[in-house]
Protein backbone atom coordinates (compact mmCIF):
# COMPACT_ATOMS: atom_id res chain seq x y z
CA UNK A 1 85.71 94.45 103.33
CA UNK A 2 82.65 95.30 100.98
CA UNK A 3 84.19 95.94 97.03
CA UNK A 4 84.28 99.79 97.21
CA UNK A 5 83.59 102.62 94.66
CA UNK A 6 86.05 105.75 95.97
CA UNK A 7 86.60 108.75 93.84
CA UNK A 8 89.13 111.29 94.05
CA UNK A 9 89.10 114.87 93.30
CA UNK A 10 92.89 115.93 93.20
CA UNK A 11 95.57 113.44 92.07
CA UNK A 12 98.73 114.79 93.54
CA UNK A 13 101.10 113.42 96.10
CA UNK A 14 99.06 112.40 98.66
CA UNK A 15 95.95 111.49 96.73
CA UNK A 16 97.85 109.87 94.86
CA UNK A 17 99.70 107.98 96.91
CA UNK A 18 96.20 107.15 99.19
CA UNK A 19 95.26 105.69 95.45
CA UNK A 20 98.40 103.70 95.65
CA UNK A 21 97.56 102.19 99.47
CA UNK A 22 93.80 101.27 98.05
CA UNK A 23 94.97 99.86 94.81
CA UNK A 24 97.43 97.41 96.42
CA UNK A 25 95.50 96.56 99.48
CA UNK A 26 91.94 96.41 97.22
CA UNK A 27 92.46 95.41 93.90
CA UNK A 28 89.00 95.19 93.24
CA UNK A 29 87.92 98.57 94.14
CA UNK A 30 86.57 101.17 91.76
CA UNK A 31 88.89 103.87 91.60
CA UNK A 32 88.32 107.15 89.57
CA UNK A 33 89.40 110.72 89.93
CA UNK A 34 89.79 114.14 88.83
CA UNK A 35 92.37 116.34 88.65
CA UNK A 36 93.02 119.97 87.71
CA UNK A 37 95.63 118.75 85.02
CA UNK A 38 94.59 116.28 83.01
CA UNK A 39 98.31 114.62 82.47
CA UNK A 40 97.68 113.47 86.04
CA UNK A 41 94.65 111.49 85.38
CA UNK A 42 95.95 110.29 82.08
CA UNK A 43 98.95 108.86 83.51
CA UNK A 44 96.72 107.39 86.71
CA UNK A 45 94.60 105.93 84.41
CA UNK A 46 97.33 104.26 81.90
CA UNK A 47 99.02 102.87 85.34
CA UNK A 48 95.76 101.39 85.35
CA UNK A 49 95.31 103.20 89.14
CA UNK A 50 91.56 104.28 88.50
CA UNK A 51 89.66 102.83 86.09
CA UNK A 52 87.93 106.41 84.89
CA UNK A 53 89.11 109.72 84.24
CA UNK A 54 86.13 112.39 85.57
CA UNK A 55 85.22 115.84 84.97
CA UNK A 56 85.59 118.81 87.22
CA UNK A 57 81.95 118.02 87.80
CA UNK A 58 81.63 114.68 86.76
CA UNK A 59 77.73 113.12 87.59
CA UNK A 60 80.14 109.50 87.96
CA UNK A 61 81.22 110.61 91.86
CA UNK A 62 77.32 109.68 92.63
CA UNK A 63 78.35 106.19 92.45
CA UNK A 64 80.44 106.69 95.03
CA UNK A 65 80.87 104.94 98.21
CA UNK A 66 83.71 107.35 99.61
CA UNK A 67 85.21 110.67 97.95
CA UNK A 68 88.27 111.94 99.26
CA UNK A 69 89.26 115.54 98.15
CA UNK A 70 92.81 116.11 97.52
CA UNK A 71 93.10 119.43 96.68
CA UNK A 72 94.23 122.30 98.39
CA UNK A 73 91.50 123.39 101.39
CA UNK A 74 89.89 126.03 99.83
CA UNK A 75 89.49 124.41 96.94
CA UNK A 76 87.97 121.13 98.35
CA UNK A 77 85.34 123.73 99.91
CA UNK A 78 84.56 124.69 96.78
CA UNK A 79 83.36 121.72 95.62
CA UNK A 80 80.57 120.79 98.38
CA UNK A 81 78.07 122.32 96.82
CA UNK A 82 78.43 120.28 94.00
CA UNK A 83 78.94 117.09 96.07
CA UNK A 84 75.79 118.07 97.97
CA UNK A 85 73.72 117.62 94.56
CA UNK A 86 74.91 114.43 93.44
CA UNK A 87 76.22 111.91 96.42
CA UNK A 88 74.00 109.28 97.63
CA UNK A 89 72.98 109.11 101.12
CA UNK A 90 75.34 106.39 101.94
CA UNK A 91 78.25 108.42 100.27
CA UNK A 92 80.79 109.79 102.85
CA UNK A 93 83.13 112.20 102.16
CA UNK A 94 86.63 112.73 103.63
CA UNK A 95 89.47 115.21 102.91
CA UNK A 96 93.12 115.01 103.48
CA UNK A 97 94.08 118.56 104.39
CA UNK A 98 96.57 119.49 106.83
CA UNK A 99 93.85 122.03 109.00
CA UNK A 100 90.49 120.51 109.69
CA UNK A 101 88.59 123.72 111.43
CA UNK A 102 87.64 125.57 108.51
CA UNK A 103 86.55 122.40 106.57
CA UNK A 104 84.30 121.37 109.22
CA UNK A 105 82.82 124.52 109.09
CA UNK A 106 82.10 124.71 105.52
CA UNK A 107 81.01 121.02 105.60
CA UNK A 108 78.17 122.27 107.95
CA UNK A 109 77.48 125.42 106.12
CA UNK A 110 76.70 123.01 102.70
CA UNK A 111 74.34 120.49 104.78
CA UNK A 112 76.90 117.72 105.07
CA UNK A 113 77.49 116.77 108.55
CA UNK A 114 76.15 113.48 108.59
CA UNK A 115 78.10 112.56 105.43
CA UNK A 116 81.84 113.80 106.55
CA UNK A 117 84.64 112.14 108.53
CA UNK A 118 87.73 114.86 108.11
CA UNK A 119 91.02 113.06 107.70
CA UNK A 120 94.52 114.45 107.71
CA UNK A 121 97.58 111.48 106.91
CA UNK A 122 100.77 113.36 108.81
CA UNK A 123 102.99 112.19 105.87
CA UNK A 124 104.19 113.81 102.59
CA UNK A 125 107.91 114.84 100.61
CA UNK A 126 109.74 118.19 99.65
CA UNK A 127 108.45 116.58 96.47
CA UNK A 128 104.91 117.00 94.55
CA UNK A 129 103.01 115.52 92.03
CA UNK A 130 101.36 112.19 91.46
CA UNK A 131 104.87 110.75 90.07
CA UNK A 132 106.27 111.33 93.62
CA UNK A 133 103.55 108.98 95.67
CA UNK A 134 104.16 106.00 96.90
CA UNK A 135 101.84 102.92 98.13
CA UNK A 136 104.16 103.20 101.40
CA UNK A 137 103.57 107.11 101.81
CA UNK A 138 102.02 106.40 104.99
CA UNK A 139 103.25 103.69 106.67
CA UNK A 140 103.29 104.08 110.15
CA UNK A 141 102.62 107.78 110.13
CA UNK A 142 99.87 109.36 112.13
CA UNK A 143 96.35 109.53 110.47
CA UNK A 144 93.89 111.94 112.36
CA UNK A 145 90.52 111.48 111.83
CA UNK A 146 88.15 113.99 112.84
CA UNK A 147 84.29 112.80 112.21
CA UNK A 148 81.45 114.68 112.61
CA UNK A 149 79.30 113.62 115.11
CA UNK A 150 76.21 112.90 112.91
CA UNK A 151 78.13 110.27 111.20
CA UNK A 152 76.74 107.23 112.65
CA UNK A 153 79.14 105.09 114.49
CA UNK A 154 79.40 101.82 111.89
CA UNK A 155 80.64 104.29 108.96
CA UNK A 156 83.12 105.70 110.98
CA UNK A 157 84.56 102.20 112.34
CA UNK A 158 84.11 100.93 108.44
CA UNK A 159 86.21 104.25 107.25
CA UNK A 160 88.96 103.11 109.52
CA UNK A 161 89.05 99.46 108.14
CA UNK A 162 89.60 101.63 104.63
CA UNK A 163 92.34 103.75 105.56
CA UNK A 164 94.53 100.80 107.29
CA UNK A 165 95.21 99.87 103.80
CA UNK A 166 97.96 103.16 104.13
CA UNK A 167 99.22 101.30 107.25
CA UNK A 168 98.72 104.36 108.90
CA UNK A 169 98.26 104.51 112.76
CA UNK A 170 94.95 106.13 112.99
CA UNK A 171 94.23 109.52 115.88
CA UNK A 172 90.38 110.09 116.42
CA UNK A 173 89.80 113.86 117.62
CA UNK A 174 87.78 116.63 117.53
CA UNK A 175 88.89 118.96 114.75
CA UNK A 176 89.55 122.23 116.86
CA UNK A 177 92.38 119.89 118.91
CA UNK A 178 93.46 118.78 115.40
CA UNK A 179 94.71 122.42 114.35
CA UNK A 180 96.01 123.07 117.84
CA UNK A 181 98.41 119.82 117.51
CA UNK A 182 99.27 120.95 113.79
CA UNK A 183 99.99 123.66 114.36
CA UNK A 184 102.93 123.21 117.12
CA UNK A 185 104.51 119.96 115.42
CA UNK A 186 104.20 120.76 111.55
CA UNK A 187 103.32 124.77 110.47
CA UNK A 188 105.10 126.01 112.69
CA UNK A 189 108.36 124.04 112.03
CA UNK A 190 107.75 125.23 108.06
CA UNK A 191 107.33 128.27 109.04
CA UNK A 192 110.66 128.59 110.59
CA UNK A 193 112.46 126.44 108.37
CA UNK A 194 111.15 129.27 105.63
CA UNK A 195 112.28 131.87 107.84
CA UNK A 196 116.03 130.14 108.78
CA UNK A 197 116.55 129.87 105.06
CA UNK A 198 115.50 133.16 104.56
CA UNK A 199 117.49 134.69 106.93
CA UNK A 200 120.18 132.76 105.89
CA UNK A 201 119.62 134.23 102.49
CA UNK A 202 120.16 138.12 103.62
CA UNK A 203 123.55 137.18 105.85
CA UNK A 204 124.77 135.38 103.34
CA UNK A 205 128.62 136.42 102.37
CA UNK A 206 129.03 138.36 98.90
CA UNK A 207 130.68 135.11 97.94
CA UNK A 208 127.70 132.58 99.10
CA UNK A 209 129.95 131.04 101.62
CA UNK A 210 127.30 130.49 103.88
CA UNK A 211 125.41 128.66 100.77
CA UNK A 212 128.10 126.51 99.77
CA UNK A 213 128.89 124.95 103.32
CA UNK A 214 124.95 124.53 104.66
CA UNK A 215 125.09 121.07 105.06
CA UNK A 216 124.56 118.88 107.78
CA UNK A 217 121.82 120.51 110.80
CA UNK A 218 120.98 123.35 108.11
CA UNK A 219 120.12 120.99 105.70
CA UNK A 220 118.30 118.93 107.88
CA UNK A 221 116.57 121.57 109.75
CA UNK A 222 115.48 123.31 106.37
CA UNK A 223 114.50 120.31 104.25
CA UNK A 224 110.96 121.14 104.57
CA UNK A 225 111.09 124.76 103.10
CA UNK A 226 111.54 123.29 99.69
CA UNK A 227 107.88 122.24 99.95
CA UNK A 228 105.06 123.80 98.09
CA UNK A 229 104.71 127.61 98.49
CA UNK A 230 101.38 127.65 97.36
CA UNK A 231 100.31 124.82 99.99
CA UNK A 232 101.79 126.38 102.90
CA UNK A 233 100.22 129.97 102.37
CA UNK A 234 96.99 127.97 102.08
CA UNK A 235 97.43 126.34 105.42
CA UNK A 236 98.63 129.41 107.64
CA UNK A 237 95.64 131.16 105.74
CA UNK A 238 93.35 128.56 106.45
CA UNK A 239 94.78 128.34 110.39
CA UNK A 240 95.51 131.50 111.45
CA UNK A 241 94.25 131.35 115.06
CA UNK A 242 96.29 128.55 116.00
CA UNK A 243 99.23 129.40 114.13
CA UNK A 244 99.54 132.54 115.55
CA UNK A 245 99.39 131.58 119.23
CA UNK A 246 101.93 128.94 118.76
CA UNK A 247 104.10 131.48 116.83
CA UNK A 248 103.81 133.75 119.71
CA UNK A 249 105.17 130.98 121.85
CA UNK A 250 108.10 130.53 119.88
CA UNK A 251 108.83 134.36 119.69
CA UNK A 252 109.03 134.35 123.39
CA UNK A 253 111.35 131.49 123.02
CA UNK A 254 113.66 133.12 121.29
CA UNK A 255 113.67 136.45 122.59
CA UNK A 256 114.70 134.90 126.06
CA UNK A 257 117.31 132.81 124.24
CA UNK A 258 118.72 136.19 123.28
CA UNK A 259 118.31 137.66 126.80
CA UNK A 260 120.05 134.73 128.09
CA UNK A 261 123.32 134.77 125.66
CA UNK A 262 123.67 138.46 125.57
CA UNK A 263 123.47 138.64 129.33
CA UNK A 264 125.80 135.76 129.75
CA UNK A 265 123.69 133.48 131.76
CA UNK A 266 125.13 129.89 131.16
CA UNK A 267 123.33 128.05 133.84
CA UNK A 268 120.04 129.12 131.77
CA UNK A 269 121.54 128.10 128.85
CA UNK A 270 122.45 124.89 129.99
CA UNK A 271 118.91 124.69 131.23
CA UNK A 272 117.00 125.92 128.19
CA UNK A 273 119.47 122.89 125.90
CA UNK A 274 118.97 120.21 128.65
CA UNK A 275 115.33 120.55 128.76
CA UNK A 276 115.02 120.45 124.27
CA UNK A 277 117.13 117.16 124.68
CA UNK A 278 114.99 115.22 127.01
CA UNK A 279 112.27 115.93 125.16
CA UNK A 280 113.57 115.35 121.95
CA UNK A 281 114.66 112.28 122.84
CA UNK A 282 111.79 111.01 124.76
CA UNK A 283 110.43 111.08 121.17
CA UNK A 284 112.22 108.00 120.60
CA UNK A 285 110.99 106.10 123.80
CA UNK A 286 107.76 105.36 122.13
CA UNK A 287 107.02 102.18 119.75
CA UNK A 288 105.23 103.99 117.08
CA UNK A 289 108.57 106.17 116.58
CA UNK A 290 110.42 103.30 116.52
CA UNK A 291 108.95 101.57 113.72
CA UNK A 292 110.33 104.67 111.74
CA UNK A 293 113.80 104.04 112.25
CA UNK A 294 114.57 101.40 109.78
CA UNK A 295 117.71 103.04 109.21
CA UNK A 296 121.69 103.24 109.90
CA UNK A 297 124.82 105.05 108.97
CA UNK A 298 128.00 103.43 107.79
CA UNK A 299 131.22 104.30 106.03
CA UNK A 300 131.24 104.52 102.57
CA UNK A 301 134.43 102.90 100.91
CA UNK A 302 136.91 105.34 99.08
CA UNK A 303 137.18 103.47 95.64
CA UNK A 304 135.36 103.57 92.78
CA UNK A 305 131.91 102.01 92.54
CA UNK A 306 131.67 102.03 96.16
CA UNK A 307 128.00 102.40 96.51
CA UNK A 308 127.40 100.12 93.46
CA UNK A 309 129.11 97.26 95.67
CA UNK A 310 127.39 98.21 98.77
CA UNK A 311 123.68 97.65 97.13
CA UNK A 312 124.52 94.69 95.10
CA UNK A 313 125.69 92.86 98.18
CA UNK A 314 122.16 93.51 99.63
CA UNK A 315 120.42 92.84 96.11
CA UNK A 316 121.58 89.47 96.03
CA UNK A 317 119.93 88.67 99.23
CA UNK A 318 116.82 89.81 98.16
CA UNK A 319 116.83 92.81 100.11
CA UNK A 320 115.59 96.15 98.74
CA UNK A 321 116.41 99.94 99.77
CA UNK A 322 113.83 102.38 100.42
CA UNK A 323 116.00 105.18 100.12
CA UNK A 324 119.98 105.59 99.94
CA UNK A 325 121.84 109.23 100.51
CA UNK A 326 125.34 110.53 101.19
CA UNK A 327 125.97 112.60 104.49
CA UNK A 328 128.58 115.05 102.91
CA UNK A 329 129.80 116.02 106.80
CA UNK A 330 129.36 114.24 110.16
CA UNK A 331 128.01 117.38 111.89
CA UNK A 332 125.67 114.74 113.39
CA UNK A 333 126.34 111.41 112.00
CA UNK A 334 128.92 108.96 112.40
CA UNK A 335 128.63 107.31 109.22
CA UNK A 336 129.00 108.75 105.51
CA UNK A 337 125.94 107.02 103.83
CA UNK A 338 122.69 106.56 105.16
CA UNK A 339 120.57 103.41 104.08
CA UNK A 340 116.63 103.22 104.74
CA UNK A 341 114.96 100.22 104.74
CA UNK A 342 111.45 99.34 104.10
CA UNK A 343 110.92 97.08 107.55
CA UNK A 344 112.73 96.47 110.62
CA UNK A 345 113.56 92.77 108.99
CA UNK A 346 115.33 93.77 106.26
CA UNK A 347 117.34 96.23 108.07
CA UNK A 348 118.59 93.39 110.37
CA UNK A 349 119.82 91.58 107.47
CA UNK A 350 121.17 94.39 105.75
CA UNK A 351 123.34 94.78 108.76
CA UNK A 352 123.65 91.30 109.03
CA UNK A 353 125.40 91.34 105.42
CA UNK A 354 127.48 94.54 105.39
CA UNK A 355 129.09 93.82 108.67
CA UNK A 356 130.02 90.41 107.56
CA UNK A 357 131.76 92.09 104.62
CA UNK A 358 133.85 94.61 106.84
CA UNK A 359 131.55 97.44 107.01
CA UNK A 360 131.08 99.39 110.11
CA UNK A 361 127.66 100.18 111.03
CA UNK A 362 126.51 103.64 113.24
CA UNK A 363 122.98 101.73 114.84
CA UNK A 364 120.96 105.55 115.93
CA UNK A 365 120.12 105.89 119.29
């Protein structure tokens, strides 16, 4: 691929960690970036991640080939106009926000069509921040890409090339289909995980007992309310149309889940919890889900330094853990401690390894 000038405007956990995919994959590239806080471009820059620090409105993004805004989605609109005055032709701007409508719209409003390709990588943490990307963030999570149609054919096949670097598998789709999709699978699931936990909050015993045994399904089910407040009343701002129809779906859902268990009416139970299964796990039939589940579940041994022997034993093969957490109940799971691996290789050896040393291994379905 052609050596690459890319700037960044907004530094945080997914620019950053789209910074991360480029820098690894593209050594070479020109990286440089602004961000609100200027501890975030500091610390990018003394990583040696970009090579310059910009302004707000910084006359350097003119040398670029690419500019991806990272910001929240009303603030990348406000910077078009800006980007308007000082891109070259050739430049081709891209955003990472989670709704792609009202982008698109204010992309043609500012006289960019033939110079945008909206992007949106279906990945991110209950965490924030630049310190919490990773160069893996994306790996083998959806990447929609929703060009404009002026954008002539070649840059949009070349933009592709670019974003593989994040090992992303790439959607291509019109950007009203793109909110429609979102909507159902991810702001509506934060939505109710807010909700759930706020609910929660109100029943909750004078004594928190609700609080101190969540664990297990809640915990799961709720992880994603932790996430930014100020990002999610952004995105059901910037998506209300959608949103709303998808939320009226759901209310209907669960007003005749009510009918159904306050009028007694098992055989529609057992049909409304049959159907949720299938689907759910007709999730797992397909291959792109199952490169996500480099992961098992075994017992963790009651002695001290239990863990600290479990990850040595892998260490000295050479293998390394993407993540490592305690299940502290079996609501769901078998085992006690869940291990995530970083491919499906090293979670064959891992298992490999620990069952050779007596450990018994809970493979998910």
């Amino acid at each position: 691929m052609r050596n690459l000038t890319i700037g960044f405007i907004g530094l945080g956990l997914i620019g950053g960690s789209v910074a991360r995919s480029f820098r690894k994959k593209y050594p070479d590239f020109t990286l440089m970036a602004y961000s609100r806080r200027s501890s975030t471009t500091e610390t990018a820059y003394n990583e040696q991640l970009i090579d310059r620090i910009c302004t707000e409105h910084d006359p350097a993004f003119g040398q670029c080939d690419y500019i991806f805004l990272c910001a929240p989605v009303q603030t990348n609109i406000t910077y078009l106009p800006f980007l308007k005055q000082v891109i070259s032709p050739d430049c081709i701007i891209t955003d990472v926000g989670s709704v792609k409508g009202i982008m698109h719209e204010a992309v043609k409003e500012a006289g960019l069509s033939s110079s945008f390709i909206g992007g949106h990588p279906m990945a991110g943490s209950d965490k924030t921040g630049l310190e919490s990307s990773t160069d893996y963030m994306f790996e083998n999570a959806y990447y929609f890409i929703t060009p404009e149609p002026e954008v002539p054919q070649a840059r949009v096949d070349e933009f592709l090339t670019l974003v593989s670097a994040t090992k992303a598998l790439t959607l291509i789709m019109p950007p009203e289909k793109h909110d429609f999709i979102v909507a159902g699978i991810s702001h509506l699931p934060h939505i109710m995980a807010s909700c759930l936990v706020n609910t929660v909050a109100e029943m909750d015993t004078e004594d928190q007992e609700m609080k101190r045994v969540a664990a297990g399904g809640f915990k799961d089910i709720t992880r994603i309310a932790s996430s930014s407040p100020e990002m999610w009343q952004q995105i059901c701002l910037s998506n209300p149309k959608q949103i709303s129809s998808v939320l009226d779906s759901f209310i209907r859902s669960l007003q005749n889940a009510k009918t159904m268990i306050d009028q007694a009416e098992g055989t529609q139970l057992i049909d409304m919890f049959s159907a949720s299964k299938n689907y759910r796990d007709s999730l797992l039939d397909l291959k792109t889900h199952a490169a996500l589940k480099n992961f098992f579940y075994t017992d963790l041994r009651d002695e001290s330094g239990g863990i600290a022997t479990l990850t040595v034993l892998l260490a000295v093969k050479g293998i390394s853990i993407r993540d490592i957490g305690i299940i502290h109940n079996r609501e769901y799971e078998q085992g006690v401690l869940r291990i995530e691996f970083y491919n499906a290789d090293d979670k064959d050896a891992a298992r490999d390894i620990l069952e050779k040393n007596n450990y018994v291994i809970y493979q998910p379905e």
